[in-house]
Protein backbone atom coordinates (compact mmCIF):
# COMPACT_ATOMS: atom_id res chain seq x y z
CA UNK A 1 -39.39 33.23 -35.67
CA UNK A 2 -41.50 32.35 -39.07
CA UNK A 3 -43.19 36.28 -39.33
CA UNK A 4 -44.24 35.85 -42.89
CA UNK A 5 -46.71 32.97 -43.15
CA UNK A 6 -48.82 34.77 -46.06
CA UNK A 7 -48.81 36.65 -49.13
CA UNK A 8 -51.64 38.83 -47.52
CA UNK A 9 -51.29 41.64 -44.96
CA UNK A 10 -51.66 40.78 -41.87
CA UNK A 11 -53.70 43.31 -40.46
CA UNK A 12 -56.67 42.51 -42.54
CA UNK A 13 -57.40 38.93 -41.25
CA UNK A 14 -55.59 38.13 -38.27
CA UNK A 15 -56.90 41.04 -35.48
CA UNK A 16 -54.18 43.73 -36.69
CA UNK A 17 -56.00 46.30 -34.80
CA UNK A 18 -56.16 43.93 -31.58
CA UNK A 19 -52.62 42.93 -31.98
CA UNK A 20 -51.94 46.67 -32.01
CA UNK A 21 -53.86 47.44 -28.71
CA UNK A 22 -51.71 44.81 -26.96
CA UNK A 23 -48.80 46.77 -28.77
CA UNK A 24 -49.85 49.62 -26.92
CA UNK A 25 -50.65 48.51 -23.56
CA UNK A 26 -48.29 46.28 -23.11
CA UNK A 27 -45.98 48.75 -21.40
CA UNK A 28 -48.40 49.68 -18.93
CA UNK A 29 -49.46 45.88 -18.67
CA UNK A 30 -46.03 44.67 -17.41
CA UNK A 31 -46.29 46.92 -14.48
CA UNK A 32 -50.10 46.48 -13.74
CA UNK A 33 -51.16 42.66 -13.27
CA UNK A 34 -54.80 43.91 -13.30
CA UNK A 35 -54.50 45.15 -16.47
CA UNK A 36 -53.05 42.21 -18.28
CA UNK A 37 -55.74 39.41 -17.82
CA UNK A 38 -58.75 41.62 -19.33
CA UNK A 39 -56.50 43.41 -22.06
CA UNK A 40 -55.24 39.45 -23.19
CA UNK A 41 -58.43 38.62 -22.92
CA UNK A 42 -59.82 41.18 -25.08
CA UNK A 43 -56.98 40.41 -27.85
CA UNK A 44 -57.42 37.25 -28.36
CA UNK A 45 -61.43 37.73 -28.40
CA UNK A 46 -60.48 40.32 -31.44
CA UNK A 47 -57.84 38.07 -33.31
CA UNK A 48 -60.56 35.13 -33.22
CA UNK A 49 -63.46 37.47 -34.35
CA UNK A 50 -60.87 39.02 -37.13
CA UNK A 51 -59.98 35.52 -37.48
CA UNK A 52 -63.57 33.79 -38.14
CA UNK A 53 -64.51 36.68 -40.60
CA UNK A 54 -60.93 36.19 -43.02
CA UNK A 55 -61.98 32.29 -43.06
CA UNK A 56 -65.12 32.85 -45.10
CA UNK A 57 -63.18 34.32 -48.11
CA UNK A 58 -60.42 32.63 -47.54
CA UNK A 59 -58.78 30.71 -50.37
CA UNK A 60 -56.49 28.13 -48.39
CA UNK A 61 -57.49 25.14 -47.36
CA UNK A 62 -59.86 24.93 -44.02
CA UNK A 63 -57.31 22.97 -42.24
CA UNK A 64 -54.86 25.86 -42.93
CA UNK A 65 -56.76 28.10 -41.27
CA UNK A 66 -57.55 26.63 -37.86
CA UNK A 67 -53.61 26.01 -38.25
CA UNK A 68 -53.53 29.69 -38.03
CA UNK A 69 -56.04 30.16 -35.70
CA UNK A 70 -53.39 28.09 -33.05
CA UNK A 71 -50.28 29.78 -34.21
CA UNK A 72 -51.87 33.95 -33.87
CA UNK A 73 -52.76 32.66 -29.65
CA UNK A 74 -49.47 30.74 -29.08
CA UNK A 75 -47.63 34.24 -30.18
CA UNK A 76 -50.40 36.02 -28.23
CA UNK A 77 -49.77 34.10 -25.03
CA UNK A 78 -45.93 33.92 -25.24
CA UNK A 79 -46.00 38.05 -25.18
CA UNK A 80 -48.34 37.23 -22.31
CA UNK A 81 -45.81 35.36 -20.87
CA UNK A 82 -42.54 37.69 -21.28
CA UNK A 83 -45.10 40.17 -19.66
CA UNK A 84 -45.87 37.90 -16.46
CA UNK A 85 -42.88 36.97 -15.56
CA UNK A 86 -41.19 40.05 -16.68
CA UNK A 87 -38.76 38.28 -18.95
CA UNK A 88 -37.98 41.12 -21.38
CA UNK A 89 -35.63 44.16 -21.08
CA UNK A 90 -37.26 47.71 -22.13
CA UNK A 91 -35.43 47.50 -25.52
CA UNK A 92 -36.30 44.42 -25.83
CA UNK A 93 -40.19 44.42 -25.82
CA UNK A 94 -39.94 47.32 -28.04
CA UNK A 95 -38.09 45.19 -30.37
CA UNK A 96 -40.64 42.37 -29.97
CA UNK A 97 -43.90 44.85 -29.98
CA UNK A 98 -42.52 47.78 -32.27
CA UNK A 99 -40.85 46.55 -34.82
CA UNK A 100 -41.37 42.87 -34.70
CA UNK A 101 -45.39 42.57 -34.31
CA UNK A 102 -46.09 46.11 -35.50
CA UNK A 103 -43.26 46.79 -38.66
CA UNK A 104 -42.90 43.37 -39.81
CA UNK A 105 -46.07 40.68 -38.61
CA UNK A 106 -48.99 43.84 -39.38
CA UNK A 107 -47.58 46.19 -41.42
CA UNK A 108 -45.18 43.24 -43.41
CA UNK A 109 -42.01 45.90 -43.69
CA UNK A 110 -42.44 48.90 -46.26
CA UNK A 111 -45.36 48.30 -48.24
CA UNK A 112 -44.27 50.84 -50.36
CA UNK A 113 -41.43 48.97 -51.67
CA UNK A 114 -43.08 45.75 -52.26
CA UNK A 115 -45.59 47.22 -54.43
CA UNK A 116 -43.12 49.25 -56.39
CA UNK A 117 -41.82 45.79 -57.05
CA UNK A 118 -44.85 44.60 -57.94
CA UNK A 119 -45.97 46.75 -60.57
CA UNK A 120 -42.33 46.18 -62.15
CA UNK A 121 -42.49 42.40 -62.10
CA UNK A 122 -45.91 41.31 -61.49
CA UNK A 123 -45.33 39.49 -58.14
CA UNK A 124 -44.35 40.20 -54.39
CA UNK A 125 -40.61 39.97 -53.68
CA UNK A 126 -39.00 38.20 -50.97
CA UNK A 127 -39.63 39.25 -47.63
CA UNK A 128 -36.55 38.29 -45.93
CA UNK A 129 -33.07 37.05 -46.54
CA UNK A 130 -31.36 34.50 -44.58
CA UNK A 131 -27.34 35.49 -45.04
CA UNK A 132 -23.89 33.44 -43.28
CA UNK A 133 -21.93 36.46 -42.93
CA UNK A 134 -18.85 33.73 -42.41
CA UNK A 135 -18.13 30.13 -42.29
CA UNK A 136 -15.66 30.78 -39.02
CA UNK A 137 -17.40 28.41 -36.29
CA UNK A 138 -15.76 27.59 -32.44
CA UNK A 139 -16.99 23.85 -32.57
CA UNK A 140 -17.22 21.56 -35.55
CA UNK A 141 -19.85 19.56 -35.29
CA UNK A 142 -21.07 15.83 -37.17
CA UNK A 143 -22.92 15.97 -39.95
CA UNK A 144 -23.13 20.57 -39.83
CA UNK A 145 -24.84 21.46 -42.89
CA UNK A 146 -22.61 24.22 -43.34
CA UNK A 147 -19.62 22.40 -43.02
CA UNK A 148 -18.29 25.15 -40.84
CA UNK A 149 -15.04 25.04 -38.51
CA UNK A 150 -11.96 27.28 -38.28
CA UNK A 151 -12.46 28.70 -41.78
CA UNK A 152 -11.49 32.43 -43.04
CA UNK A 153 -13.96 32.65 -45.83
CA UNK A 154 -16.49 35.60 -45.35
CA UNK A 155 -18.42 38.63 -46.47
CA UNK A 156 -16.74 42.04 -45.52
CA UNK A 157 -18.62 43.79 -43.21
CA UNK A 158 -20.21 46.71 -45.70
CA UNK A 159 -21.29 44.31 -48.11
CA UNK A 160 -23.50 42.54 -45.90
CA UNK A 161 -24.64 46.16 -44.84
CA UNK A 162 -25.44 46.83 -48.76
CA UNK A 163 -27.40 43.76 -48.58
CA UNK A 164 -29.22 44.66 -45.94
CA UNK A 165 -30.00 48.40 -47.11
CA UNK A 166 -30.81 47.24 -50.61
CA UNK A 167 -33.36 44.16 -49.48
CA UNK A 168 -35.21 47.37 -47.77
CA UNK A 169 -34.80 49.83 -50.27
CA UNK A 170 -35.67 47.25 -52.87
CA UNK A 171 -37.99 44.82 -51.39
CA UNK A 172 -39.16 46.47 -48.37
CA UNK A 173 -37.72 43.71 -46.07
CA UNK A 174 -37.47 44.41 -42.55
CA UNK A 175 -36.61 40.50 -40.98
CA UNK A 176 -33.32 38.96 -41.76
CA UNK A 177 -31.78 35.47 -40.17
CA UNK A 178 -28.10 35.46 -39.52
CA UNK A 179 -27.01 32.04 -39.75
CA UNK A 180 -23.18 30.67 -40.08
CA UNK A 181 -20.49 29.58 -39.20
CA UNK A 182 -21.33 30.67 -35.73
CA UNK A 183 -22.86 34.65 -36.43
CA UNK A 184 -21.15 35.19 -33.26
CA UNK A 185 -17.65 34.45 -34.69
CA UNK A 186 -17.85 36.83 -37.52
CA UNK A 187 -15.82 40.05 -37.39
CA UNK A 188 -14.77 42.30 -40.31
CA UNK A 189 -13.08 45.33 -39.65
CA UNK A 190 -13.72 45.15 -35.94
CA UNK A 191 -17.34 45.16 -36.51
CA UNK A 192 -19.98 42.33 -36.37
CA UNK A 193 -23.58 40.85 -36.25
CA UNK A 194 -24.18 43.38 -33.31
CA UNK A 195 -22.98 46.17 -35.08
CA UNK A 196 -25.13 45.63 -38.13
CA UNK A 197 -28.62 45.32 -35.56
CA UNK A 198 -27.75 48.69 -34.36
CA UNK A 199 -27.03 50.42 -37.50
CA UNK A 200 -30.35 48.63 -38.80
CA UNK A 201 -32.62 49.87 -35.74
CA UNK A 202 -35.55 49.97 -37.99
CA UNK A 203 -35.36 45.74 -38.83
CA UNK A 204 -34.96 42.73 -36.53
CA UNK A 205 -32.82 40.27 -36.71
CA UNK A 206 -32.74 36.41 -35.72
CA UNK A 207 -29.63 34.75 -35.77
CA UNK A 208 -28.54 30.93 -34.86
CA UNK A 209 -26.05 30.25 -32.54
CA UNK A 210 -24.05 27.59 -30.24
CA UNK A 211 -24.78 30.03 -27.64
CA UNK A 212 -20.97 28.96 -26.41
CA UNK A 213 -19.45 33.06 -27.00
CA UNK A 214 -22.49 34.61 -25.49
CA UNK A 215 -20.63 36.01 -22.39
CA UNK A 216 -22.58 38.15 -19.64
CA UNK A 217 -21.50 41.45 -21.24
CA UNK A 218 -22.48 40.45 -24.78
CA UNK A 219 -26.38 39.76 -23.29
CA UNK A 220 -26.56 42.82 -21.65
CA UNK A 221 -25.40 44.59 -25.29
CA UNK A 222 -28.17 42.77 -26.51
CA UNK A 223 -30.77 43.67 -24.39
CA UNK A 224 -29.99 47.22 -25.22
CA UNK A 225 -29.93 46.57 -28.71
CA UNK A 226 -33.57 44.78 -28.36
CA UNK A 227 -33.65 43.88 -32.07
CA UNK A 228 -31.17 40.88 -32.20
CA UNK A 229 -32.99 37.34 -30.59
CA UNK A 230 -30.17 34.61 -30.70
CA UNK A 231 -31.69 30.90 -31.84
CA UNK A 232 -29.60 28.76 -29.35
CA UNK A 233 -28.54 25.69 -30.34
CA UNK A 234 -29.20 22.34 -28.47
CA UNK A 235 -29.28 18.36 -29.35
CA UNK A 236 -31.16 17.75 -26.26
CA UNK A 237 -30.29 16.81 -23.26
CA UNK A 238 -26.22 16.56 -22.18
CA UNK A 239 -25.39 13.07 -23.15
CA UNK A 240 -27.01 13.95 -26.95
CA UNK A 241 -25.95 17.46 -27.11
CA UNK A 242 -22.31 16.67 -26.14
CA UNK A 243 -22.20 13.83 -28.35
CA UNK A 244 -22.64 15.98 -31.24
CA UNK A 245 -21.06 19.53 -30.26
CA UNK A 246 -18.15 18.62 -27.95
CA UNK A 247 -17.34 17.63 -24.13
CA UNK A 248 -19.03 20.49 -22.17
CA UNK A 249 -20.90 22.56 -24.82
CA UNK A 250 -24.92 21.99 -22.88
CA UNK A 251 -23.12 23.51 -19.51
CA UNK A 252 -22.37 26.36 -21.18
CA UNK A 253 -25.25 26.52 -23.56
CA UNK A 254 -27.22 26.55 -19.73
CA UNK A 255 -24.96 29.05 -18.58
CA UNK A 256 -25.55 31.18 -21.82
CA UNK A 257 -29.18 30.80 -21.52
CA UNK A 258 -28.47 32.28 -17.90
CA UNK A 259 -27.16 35.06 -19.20
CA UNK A 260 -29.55 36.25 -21.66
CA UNK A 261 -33.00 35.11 -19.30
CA UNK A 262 -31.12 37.58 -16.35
CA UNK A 263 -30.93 40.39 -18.85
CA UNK A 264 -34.06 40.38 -20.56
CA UNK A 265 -33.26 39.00 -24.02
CA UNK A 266 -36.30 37.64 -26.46
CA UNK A 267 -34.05 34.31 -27.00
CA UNK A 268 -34.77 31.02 -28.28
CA UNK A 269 -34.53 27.48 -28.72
CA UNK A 270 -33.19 25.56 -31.99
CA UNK A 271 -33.37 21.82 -31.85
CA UNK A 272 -32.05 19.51 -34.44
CA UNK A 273 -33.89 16.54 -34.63
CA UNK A 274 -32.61 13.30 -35.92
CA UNK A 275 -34.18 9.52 -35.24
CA UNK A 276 -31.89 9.58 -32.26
CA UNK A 277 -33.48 12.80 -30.92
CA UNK A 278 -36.49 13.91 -31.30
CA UNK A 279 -38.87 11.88 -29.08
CA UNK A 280 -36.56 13.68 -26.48
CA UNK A 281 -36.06 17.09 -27.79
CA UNK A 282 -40.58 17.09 -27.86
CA UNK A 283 -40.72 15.47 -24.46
CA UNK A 284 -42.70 17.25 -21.62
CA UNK A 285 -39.63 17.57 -19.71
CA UNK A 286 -37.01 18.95 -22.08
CA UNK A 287 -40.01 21.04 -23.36
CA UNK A 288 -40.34 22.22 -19.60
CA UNK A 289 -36.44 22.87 -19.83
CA UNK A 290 -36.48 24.98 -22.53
CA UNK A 291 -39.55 26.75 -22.05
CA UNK A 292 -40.01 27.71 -18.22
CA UNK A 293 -36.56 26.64 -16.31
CA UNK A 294 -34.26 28.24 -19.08
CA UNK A 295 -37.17 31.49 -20.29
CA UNK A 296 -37.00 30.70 -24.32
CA UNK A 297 -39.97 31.79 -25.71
CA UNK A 298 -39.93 29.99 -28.81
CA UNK A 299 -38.57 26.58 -30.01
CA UNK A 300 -37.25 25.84 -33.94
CA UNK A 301 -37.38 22.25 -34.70
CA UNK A 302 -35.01 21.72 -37.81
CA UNK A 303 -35.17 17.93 -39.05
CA UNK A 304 -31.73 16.44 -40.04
CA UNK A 305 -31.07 16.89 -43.41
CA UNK A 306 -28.75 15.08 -45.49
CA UNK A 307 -26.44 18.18 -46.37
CA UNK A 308 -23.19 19.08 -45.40
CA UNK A 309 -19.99 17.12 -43.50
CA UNK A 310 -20.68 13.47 -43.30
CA UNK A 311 -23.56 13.13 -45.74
CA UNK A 312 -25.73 10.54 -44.00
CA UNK A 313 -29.24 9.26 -45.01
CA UNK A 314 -29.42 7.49 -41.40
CA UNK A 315 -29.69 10.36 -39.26
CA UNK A 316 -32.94 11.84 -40.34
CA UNK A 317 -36.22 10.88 -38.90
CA UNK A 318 -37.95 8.44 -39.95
CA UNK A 319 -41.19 9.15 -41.98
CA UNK A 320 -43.14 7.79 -38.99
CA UNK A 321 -41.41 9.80 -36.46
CA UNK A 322 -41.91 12.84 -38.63
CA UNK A 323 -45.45 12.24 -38.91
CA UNK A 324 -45.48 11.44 -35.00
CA UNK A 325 -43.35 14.98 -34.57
CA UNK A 326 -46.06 16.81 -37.02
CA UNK A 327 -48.81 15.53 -34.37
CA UNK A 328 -46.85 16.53 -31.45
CA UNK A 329 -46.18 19.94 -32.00
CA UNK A 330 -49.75 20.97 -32.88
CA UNK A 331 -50.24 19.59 -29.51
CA UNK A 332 -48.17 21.71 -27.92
CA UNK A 333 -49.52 24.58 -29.62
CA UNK A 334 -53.17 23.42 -28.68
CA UNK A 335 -52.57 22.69 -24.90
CA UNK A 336 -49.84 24.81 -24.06
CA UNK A 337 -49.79 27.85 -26.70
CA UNK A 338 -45.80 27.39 -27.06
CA UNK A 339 -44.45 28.99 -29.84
CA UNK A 340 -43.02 25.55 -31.17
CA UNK A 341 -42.42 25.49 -34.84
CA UNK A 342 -41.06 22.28 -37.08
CA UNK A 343 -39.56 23.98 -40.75
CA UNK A 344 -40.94 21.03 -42.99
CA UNK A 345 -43.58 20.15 -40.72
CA UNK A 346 -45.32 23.22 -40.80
CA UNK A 347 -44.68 24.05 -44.01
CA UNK A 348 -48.61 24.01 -44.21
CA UNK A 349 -48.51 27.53 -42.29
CA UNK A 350 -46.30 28.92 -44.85
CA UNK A 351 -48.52 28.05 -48.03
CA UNK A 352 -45.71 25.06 -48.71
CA UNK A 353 -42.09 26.19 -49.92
CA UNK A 354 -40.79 29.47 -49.45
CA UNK A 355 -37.64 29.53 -51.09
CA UNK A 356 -36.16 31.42 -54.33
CA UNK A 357 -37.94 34.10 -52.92
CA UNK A 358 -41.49 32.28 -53.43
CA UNK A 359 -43.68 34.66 -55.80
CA UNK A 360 -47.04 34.95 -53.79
CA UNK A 361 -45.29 36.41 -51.14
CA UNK A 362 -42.97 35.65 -47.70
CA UNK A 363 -40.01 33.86 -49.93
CA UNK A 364 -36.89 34.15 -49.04
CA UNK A 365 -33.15 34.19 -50.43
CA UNK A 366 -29.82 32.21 -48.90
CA UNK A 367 -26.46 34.30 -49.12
CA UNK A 368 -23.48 32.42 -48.05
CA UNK A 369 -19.70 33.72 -46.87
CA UNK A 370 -18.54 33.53 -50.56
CA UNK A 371 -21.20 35.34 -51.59
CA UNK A 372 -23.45 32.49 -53.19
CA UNK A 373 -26.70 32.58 -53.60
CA UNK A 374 -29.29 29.71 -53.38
CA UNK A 375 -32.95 29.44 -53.31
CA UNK A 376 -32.68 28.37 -49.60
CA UNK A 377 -30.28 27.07 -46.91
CA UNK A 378 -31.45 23.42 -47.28
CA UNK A 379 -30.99 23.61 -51.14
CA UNK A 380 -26.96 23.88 -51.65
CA UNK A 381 -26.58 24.92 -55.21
CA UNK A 382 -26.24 28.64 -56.25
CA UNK A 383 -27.23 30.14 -59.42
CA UNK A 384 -25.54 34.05 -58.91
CA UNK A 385 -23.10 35.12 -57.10
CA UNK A 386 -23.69 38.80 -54.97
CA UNK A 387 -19.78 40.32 -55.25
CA UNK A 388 -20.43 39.31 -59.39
CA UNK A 389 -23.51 40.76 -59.54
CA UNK A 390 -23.01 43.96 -58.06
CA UNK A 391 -19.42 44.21 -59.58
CA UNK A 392 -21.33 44.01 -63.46
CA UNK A 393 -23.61 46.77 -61.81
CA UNK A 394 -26.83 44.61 -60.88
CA UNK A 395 -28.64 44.64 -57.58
CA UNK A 396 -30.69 41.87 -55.66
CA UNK A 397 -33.67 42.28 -58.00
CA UNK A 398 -31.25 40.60 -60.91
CA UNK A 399 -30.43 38.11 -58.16
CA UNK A 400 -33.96 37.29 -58.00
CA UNK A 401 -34.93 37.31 -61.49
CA UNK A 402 -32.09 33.95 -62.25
CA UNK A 403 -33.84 31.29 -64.27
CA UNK A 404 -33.28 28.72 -61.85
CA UNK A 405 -34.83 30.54 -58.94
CA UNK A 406 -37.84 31.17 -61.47
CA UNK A 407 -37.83 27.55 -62.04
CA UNK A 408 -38.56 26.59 -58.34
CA UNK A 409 -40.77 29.71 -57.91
CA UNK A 410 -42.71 27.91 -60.79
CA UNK A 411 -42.51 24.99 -59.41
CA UNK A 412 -44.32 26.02 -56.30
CA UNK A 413 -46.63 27.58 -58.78
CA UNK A 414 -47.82 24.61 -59.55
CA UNK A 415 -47.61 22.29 -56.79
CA UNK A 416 -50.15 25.18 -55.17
CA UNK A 417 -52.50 25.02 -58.13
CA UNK A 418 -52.79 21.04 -58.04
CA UNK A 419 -53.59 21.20 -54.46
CA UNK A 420 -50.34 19.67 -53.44
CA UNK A 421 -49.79 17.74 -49.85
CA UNK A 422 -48.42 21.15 -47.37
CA UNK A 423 -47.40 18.70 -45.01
CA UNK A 424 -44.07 17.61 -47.53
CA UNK A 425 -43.05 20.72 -48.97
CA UNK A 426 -39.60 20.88 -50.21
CA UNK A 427 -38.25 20.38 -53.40
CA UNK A 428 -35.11 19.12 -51.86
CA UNK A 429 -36.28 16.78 -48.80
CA UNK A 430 -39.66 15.98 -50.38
CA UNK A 431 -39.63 16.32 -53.90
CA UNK A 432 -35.90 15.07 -54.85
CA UNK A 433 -36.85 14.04 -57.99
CA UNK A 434 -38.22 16.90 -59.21
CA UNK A 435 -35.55 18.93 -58.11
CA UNK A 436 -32.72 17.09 -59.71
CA UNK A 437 -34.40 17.60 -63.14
CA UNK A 438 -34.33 21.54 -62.55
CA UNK A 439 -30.77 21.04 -61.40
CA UNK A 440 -29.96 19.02 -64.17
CA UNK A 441 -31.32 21.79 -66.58
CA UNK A 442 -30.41 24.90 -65.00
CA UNK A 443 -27.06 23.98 -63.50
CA UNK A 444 -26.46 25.75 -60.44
CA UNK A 445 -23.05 25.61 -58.69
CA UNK A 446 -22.89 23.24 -56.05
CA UNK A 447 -21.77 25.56 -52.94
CA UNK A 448 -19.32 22.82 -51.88
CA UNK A 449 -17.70 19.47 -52.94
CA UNK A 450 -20.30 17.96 -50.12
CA UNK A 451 -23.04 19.10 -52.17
CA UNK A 452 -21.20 17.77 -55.62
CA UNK A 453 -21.12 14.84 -54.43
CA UNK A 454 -24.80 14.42 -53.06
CA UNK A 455 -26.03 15.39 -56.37
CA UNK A 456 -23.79 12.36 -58.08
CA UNK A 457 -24.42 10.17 -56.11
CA UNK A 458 -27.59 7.47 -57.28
CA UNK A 459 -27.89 6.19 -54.28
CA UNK A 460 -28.57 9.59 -51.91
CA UNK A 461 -31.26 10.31 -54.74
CA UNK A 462 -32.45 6.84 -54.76
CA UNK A 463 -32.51 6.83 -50.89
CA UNK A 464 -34.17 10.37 -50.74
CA UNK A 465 -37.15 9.27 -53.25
CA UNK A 466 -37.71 6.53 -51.30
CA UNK A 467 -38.31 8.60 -48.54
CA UNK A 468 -40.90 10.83 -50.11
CA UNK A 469 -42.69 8.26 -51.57
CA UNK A 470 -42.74 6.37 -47.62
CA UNK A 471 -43.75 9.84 -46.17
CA UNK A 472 -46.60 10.56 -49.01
CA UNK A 473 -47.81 6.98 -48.18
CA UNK A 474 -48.20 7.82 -44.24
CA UNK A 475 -49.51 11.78 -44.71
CA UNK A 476 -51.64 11.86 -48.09
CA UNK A 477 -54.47 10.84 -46.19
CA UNK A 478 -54.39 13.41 -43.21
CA UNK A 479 -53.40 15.95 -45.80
CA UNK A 480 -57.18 15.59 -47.89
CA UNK A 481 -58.81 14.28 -44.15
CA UNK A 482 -57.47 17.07 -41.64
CA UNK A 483 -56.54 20.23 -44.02
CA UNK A 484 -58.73 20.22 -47.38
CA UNK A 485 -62.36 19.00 -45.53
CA UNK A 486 -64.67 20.86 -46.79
CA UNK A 487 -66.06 24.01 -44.36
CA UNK A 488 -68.62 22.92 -41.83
């Protein structure tokens, strides 16, 4: 779930102190249904109010804002929704209202730590990490990004729990993404994903998975846990989602989903979406599917991208069906307040690129099962390595401070300051060009031979810029029409 869409606290212009009263009453709400309709009703009346108010100081564009405005009453109304139809296990909605809305969306983790950062580097660090714990995955699927399969490479289990303790110690970070591999797969020294929620009870945790191991006893664990929300995986319907994963793999992604929705788990939906998929993945049925048949309460849309096995240029989108997916999901936020969020899409809620651990605030890190790390999952090419860093005595703030992640964090800089287009805003996917010539200079290692080759190859970078030059064509407009109007 994106939690860190600006460099600003979040208290101070998005209703904090309303957010908080549902925080409080939403105990007593879920067992009094004459409570709930006047207290939601008086929330979102105070995020709008706090909401109006932060817009006439605001620096970011007007379209940015009413953006916002959407995105505060879809989460709003999806805790509405857990609440109505009792979805959520006790640990769970403490998970969701404790440490989720109140540690990490208001209070942004331990401010304390950020600004101890700050006044030794002059900047906000990274508020999250995203780390693959191992490559080890039950399915192999076309075109994985990860390239992942029956592989032994991964992180012992304490050194992803030094990670952890050190990006809160050091940063103040409180939400991490556990990505693979399958997450689920991963064991070192009988321990796991689970076992590092539960020793982190203070964080939460979002982690993508197949949803293919989550057996009826490993939802109820998480419902106790309440601090763990599985991302499951899906193509779409059967035919697509087979087609990709394997013979069988939606039937027991349903049954999965069964199992988590009878014991209360916050879960989720992530959606690949490829010019094969996506008018189906954003259809009012599957959307109905996901949504109110299956209980997620909110969706990740992750476009294609032309990383990993089988590098293809033919599977993404096209630029008209991203710019027809871009349209579709703010109507879904609009009508239906669904919690429905596209990565590159929406990049305009973020402030544009968040990766390299973005210096204005809510960047992030990639740590893979060797140990690389990269400005961002999407963006294969590492410039440390954490087992070499902390062997020579250095922590994640020397991670941080490599000159190629300083290079993109500039680079964001600067696309910011010339009032760059939000709606395209990745170095890799959007801006190839620009980021060969700072992977030319700096010379990161490619994490695999898949990503070697990519980068050699003048025809993926000729077919990539292409792309971003067909997709600036189609959104410049919208981008200076719909988001930098000027205030009525």
């Amino acid at each position: 779930m994106a939690v860190t869409m600006t460099s600003r606290p979040v208290r101070q212009g998005l209703g904090g102190y309303a957010l908080m009263a549902l925080a409080q009453a939403a105990p007593h709400m879920a067992k009094a249904e004459w409570l709930r309709a006047p207290v939601v009703q008086l929330v979102e009346k105070g995020v709008l109010a706090h909401r109006k108010r932060a817009r006439r100081t605001s620096p970011l564009p007007v379209g940015v804002e009413e953006e916002r405005d959407i995105l505060w009453l879809t989460l709003l109304h999806s805790v509405e929704r857990a609440l109505v139809e009792d979805r959520l296990s006790p640990m769970a909605l403490k998970g969701l209202l404790d440490i989720l809305v109140r540690r990490v969306m208001l209070g942004r983790g331990d401010r304390r730590a950020a600004e101890r950062f700050r006044a030794q580097y002059g900047t906000y660090p990274p508020a999250l990490l995203t780390i693959s714990p191992g490559k080890a995955c039950n399915l192999r699927c076309p075109g994985c990004w990860a390239d992942a399969g029956p592989a032994s490479e991964k992180l012992e289990w304490e050194l992803v729990d030094r990670i952890i303790g050190e990006a809160k110690a050091l940063w103040g970070a409180r939400f991490f993404v556990l990505t693979g591999g399958e997450p689920l797969a991963y064991r070192s020294g009988g321990k796991g994903v689970l076992e590092l929620a539960q020793k982190h009870n203070d964080c939460f945790f979002m982690m993508y998975t197949n949803g293919t191991l989550i057996t009826d006893e490993l939802a109820a664990r998480l419902a106790e846990l309440g601090n763990l929300t599985p991302a499951v995986s899906l193509e779409g319907w059967r035919e697509q989602t087979d087609r990709r994963r394997g013979e069988g793999v939606f039937d027991q992604v349903v049954t999965a989903m069964g199992h988590l929705r009878r014991h209360g788990v916050l879960f989720g939906v992530s959606l690949t979406a490829t010019r094969y998929n996506c008018e189906e993945i954003l259809s009012d049925a599957f959307v109905d599917f996901c949504f109110n048949e299956q209980g997620a309460l909110y969706g990740w849309i992750f476009q294609y991208m032309p990383i990993g096995r089988s590098i293809t240029l033919n599977l993404s989108p096209t630029p008209e069906q991203r710019l027809w997916m871009w349209r579709r999901i703010r109507e879904l936020g609009q009508t239906r307040y669904l919690f429905f969020a596209d990565f590159w899409n929406q990049g305009t809620l973020t402030e544009g690129c968040i990766a390299a651990g973005r210096s204005t605030g809510g960047g992030y890190l990639y740590i893979d099962w060797n140990g690389a790390v990269s400005p961002c999952v999407f963006t294969p090419y590492a410039a440390a390595n954490i087992k070499e860093v902390y062997a020579r005595g250095g922590t994640l703030n020397d991670v941080w401070a490599e000159p190629f992640f300083a290079a993109i964090r500039q680079w964001q800089k600067e696309y910011r300051e010339k009032k760059g287009n939000w709606m395209m805003p990745c170095p890799n996917r959007d801006h190839y060009a620009d980021l060969r010539r700072l992977l030319a200079t700096y010379e990161p290692d490619p994490l695999d031979e898949n990503a070697r080759e990519a980068m050699l190859d003048p025809a993926y970078a000729q077919g990539l810029q292409e792309y971003d030059l067909a997709y600036q064509q189609l959104s410049e407009d919208i981008w200076k029409q719909q988001y930098l109007r000027p205030v009525a």
